[in-house]
Protein backbone atom coordinates (compact mmCIF):
# COMPACT_ATOMS: atom_id res chain seq x y z
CA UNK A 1 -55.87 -57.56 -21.42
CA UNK A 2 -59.50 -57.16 -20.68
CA UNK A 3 -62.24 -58.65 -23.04
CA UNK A 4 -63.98 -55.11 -23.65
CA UNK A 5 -60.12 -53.66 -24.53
CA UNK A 6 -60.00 -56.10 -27.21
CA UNK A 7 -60.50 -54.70 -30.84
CA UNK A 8 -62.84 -56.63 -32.92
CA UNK A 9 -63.17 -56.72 -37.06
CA UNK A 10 -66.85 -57.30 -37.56
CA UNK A 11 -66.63 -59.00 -41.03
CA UNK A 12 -69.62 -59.28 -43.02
CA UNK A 13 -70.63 -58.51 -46.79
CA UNK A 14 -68.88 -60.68 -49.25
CA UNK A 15 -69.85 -61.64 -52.47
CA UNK A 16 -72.24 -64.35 -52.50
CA UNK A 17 -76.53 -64.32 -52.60
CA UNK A 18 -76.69 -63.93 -49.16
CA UNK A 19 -74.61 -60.31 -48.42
CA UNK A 20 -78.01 -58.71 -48.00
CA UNK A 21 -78.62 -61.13 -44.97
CA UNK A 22 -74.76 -60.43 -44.23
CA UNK A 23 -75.09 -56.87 -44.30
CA UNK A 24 -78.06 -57.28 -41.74
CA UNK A 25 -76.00 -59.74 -39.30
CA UNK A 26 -72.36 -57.69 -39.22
CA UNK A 27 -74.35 -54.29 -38.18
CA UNK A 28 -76.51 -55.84 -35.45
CA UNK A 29 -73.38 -57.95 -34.35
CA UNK A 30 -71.40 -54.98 -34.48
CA UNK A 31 -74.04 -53.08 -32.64
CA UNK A 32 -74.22 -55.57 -30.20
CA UNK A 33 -70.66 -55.29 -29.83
CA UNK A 34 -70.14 -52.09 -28.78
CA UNK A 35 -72.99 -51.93 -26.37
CA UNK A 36 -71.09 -54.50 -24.45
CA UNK A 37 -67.86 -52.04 -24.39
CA UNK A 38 -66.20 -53.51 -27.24
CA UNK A 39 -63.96 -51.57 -29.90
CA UNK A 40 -65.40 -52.13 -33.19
CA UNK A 41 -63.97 -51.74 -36.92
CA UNK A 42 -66.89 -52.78 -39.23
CA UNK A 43 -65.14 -54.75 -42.22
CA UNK A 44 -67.52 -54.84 -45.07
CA UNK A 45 -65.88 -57.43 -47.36
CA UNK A 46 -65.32 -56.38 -50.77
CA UNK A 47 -68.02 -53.74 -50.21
CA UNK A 48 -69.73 -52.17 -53.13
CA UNK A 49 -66.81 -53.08 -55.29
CA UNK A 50 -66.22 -56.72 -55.85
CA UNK A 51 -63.22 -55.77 -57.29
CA UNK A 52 -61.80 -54.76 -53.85
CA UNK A 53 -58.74 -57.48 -52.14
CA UNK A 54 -60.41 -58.41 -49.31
CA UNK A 55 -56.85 -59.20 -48.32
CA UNK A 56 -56.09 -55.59 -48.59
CA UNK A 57 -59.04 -54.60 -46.69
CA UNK A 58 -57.72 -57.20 -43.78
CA UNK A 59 -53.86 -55.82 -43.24
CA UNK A 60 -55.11 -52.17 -43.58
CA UNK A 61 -56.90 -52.04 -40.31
CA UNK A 62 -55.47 -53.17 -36.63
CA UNK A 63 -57.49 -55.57 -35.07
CA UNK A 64 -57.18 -58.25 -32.12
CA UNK A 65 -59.79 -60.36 -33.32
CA UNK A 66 -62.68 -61.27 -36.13
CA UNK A 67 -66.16 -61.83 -35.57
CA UNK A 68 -67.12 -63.32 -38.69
CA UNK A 69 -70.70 -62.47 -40.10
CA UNK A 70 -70.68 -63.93 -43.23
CA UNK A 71 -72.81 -66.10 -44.93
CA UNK A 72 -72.32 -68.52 -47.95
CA UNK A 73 -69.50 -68.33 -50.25
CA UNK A 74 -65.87 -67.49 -48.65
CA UNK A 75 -67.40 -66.83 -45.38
CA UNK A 76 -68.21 -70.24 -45.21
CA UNK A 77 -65.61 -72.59 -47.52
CA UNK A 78 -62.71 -71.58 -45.44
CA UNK A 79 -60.98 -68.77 -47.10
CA UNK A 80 -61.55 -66.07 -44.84
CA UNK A 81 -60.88 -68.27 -42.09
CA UNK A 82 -57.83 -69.36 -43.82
CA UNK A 83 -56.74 -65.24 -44.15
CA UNK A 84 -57.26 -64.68 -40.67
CA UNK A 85 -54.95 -67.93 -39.68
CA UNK A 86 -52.18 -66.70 -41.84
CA UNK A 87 -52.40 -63.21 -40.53
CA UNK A 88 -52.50 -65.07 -36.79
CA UNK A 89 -55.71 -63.35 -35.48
CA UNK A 90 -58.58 -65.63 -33.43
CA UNK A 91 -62.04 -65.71 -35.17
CA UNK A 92 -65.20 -67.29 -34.53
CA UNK A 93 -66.62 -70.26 -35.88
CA UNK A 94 -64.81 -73.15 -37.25
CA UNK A 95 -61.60 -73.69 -39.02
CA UNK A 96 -61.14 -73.21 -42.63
CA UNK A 97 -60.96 -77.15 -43.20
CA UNK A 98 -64.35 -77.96 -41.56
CA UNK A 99 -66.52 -74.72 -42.98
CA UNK A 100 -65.33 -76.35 -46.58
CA UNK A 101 -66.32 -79.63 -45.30
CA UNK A 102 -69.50 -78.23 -43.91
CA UNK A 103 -69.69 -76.32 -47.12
CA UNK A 104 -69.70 -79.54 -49.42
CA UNK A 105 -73.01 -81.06 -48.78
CA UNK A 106 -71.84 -84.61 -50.98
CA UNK A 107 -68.69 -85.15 -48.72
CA UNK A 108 -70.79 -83.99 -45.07
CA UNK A 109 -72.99 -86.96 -46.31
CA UNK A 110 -70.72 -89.36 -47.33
CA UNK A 111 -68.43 -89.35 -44.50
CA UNK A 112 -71.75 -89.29 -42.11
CA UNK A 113 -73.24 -92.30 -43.64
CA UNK A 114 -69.79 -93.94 -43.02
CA UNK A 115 -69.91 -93.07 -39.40
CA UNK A 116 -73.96 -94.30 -39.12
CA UNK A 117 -75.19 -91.01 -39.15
CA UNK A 118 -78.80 -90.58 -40.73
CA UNK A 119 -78.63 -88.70 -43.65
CA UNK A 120 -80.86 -89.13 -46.94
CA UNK A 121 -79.92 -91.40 -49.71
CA UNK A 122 -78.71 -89.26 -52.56
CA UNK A 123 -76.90 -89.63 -55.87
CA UNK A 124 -73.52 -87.31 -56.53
CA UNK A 125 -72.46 -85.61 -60.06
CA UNK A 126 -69.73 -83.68 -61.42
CA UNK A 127 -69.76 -82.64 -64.87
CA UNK A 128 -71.99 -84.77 -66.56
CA UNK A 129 -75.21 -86.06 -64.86
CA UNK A 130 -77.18 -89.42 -66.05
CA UNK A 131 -81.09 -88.75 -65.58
CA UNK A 132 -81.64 -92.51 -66.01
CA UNK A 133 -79.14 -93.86 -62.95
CA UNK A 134 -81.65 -91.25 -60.92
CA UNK A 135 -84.70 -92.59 -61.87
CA UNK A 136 -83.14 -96.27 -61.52
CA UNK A 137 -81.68 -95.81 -58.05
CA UNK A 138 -84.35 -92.93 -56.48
CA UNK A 139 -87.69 -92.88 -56.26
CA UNK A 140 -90.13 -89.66 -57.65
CA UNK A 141 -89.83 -87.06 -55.68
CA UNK A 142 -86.15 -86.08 -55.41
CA UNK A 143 -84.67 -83.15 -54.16
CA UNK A 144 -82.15 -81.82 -56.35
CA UNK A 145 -78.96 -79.28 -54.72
CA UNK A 146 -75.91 -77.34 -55.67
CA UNK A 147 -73.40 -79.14 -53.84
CA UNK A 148 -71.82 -76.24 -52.41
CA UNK A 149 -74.21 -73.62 -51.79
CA UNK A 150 -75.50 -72.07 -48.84
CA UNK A 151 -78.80 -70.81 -47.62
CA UNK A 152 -81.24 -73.08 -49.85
CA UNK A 153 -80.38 -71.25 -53.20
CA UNK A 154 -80.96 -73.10 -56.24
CA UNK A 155 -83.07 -76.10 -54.20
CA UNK A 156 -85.80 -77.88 -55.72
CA UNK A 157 -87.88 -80.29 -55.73
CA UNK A 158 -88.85 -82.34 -58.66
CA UNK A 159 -91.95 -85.09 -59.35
CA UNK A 160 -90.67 -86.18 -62.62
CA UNK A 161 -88.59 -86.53 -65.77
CA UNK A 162 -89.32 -83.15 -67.20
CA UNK A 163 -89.27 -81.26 -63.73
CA UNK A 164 -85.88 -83.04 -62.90
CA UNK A 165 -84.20 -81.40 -65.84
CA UNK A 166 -85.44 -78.11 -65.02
CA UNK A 167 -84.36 -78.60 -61.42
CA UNK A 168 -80.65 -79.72 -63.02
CA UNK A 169 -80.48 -76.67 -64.92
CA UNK A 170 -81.02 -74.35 -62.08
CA UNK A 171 -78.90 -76.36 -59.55
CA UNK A 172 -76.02 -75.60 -62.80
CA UNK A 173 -76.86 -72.36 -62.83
CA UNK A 174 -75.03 -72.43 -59.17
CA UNK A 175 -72.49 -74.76 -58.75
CA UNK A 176 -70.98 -77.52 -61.36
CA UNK A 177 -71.76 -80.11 -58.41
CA UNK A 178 -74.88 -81.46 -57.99
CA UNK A 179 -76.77 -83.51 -55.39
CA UNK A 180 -79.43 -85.47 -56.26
CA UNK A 181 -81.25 -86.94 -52.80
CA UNK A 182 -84.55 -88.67 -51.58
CA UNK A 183 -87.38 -86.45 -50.98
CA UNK A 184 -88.43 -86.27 -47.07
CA UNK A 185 -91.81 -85.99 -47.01
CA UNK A 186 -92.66 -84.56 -43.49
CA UNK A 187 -91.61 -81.60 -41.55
CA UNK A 188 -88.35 -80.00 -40.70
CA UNK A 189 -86.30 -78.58 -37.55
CA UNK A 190 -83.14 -76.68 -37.11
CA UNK A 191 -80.81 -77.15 -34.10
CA UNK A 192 -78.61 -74.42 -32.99
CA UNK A 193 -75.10 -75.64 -31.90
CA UNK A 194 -72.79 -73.35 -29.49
CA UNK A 195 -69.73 -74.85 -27.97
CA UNK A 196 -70.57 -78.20 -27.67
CA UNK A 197 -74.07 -78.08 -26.03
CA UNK A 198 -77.47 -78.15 -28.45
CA UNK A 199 -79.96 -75.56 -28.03
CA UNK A 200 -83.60 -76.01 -28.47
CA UNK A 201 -85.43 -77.10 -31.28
CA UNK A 202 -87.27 -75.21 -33.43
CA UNK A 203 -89.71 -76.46 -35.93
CA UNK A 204 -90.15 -74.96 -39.43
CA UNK A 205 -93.39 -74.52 -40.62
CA UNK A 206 -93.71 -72.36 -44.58
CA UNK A 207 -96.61 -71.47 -45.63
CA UNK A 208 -98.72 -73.09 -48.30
CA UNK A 209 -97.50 -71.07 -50.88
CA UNK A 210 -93.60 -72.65 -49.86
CA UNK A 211 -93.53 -76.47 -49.86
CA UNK A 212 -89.83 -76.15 -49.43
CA UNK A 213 -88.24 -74.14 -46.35
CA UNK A 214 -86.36 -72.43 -49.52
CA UNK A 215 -84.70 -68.69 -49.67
CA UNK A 216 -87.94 -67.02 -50.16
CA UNK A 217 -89.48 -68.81 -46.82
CA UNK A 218 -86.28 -68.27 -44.68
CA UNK A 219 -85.45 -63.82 -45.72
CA UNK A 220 -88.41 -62.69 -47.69
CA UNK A 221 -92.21 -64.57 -46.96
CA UNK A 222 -93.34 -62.95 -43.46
CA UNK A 223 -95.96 -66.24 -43.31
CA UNK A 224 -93.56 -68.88 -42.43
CA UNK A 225 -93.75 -70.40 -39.15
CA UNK A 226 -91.04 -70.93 -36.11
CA UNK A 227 -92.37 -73.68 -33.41
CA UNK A 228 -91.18 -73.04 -30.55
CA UNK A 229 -90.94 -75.36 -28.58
CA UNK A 230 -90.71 -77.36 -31.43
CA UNK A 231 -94.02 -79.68 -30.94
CA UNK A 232 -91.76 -82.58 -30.46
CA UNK A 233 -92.37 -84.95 -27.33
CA UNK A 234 -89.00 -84.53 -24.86
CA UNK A 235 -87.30 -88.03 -25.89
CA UNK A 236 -87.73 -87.04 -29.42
CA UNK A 237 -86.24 -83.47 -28.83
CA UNK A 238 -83.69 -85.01 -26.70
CA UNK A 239 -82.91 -87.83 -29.63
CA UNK A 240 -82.67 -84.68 -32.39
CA UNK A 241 -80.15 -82.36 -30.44
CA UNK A 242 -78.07 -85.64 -29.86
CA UNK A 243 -77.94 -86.95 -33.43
CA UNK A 244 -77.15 -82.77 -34.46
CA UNK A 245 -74.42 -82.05 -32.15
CA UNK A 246 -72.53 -85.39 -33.43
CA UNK A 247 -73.00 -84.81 -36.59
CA UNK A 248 -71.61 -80.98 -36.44
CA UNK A 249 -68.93 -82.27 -34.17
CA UNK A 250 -67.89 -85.01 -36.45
CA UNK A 251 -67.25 -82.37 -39.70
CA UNK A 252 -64.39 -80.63 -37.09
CA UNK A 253 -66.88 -78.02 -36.64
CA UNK A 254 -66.71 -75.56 -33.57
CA UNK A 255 -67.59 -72.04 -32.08
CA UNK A 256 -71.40 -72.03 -33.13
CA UNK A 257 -73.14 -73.27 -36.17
CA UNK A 258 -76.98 -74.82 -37.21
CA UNK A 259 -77.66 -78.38 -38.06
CA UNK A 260 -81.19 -78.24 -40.18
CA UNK A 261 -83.06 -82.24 -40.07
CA UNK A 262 -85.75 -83.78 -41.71
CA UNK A 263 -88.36 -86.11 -40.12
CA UNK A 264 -90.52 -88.55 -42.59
CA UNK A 265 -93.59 -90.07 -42.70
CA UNK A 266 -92.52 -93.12 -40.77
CA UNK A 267 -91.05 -90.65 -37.52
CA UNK A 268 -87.52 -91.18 -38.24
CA UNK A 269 -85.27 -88.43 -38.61
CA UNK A 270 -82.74 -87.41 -41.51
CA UNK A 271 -79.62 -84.69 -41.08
CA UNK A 272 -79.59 -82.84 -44.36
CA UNK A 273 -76.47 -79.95 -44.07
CA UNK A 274 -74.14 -78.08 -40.93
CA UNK A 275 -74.66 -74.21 -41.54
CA UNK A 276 -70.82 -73.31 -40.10
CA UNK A 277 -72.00 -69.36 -40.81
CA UNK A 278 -75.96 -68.92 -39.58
CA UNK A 279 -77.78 -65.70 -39.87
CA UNK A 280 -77.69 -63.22 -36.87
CA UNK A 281 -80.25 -61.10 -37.96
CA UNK A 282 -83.17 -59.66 -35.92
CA UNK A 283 -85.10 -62.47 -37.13
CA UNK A 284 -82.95 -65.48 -37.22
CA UNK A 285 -82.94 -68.85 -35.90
CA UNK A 286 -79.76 -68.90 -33.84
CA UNK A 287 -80.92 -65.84 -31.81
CA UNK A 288 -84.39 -66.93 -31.69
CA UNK A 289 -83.42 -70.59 -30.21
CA UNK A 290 -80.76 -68.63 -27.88
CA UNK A 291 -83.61 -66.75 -26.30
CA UNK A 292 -85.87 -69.07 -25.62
CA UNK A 293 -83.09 -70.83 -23.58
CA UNK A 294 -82.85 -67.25 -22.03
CA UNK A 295 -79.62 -65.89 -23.91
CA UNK A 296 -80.24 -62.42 -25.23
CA UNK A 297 -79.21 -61.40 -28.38
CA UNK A 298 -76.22 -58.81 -26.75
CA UNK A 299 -74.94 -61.44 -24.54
CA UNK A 300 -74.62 -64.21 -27.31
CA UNK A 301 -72.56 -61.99 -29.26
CA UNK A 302 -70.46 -61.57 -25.90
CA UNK A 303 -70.43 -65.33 -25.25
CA UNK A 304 -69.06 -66.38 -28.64
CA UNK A 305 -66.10 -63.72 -28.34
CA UNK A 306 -65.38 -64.48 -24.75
CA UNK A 307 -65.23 -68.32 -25.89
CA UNK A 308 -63.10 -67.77 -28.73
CA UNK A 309 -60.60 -65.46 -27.34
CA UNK A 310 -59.98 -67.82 -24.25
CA UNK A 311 -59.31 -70.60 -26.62
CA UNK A 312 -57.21 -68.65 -28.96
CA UNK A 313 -55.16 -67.58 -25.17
CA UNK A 314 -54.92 -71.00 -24.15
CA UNK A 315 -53.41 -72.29 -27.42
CA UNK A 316 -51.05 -69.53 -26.79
């Protein structure tokens, strides 16, 4: 079978925060798709119902492959990828075992800690959360996270006491599990990861108004800005794709993904999550590193479902 007779489920949509960025991703991907002489069945997951089996959705349609396009929530934990094994069809991206890894930002940092990885210091809670083992064990600022959320929603940073509880409540507000971690004061850079090669670095730099590279400054502020090159020296670069492509390796993770890092005051540098699902829109990072290492947009796309389907043949 030739690639371009192959039949590909775009799947994008979903239910979490991030389906408008999904929506955005799947149609350009899609798009993309079909300029390259792909067939393409756009799968909007759940759609404007969330009511809707996505598993439904899935078996209704004939399909060689998936291209998944979605971001946070079950585009990311696993269970779509999960589905897809089940229903023995290739996808892109990593397996349903190390997106939820991925996805759990207390276990990523645990088990790369174990392995020497740099990684933040941080404090873990489920259920209920003791203010006064934070203030005894980290230092003012923290930075305080829904363990399992994608996409920067529901991050914040607090200076003290009073902000720290209004920075719990909102983490809550996402996810029952909570990570509580040292502040890194100093800028930060995302590495994109495809196959097993790290592309370059680009350097995130909000605007005033955004002290935090949060949802606002990644989908909606048009002021933030993307360094590129990255303004760091060529050991240093070299040093930050190394450290990212071990630590997305070491999770399991494969296909493509983004590893965001921190650097402090002091010019070390600090891995902070694995993004198993990035954004593919017009104006994301992924595409944006891809070109500058001269990859259009079109033949990315192609690249990734090449890749996939010759693994999924050789397996066979």
């Amino acid at each position: 079978m030739k690639l371009t007779d192959l039949v590909i489920a775009v799947i994008y949509g979903g239910r979490s925060a991030e389906r408008p960025v999904s929506l955005e991703s799947g149609k350009l991907i899609a798009r993309s798709l079909e300029e390259k002489g792909y067939r393409v069945i756009d799968i909007d997951l759940y759609g404007e119902n969330a009511d809707q089996d996505p598993i439904k959705q899935l078996q209704a349609i004939e399909f060689d492959m998936a291209f998944i396009a979605l971001h946070g929530g079950e585009g990311e934990d696993g269970r779509v990828q999960a589905l897809l094994e089940l229903m023995e069809k290739p996808y892109t991206g990593s397996s349903p075992l190390a997106c939820g890894f991925a996805m759990d930002k207390v276990l990523t940092k645990k088990y790369w800690q174990g392995i020497g990885l740099p990684t933040p210091e941080y404090l873990a809670f489920s259920g209920q959360i003791d203010i006064d083992k934070i203030e005894a064990t980290l230092p003012y600022p923290v930075i305080v996270k829904p363990a399992c959320e994608g996409s920067t929603f529901g991050i914040t940073k607090a200076n003290n006491r009073t902000e720290l509880n209004a920075s719990l409540a909102k983490a809550l507000s996402f996810d029952s599990d909570i990570l509580v971690e040292r502040f890194i004061n100093g800028p930060e850079y995302t590495i994109t990861i495809i196959g097993e090669s790290a592309y370059p670095v680009i350097g995130l730099k909000p605007s005033s108004d955004h002290e935090l590279y949060d949802y606002e400054a990644k989908y909606i502020a048009d002021d933030t800005e993307y360094l590129l090159p990255s303004g760091l020296t060529a050991e240093e670069e070299k040093y930050v794709q190394k450290i990212s492509l071990e630590a997305y390796l070491a999770l399991g993770c494969k296909g493509w993904g983004r590893v965001d890092v921190m650097r402090d005051k002091q010019g070390e540098f600090w891995l902070l999550e694995v993004n198993t699902a990035p954004g593919m829109t017009s104006h994301s990072l992924v595409p944006m590193s891809a070109a500058h290492a001269g990859i259009s947009y079109t033949d990315l796309v192609d690249h990734l479902v090449s890749e996939t389907w010759q693994a999924a043949t050789q397996r066979d």
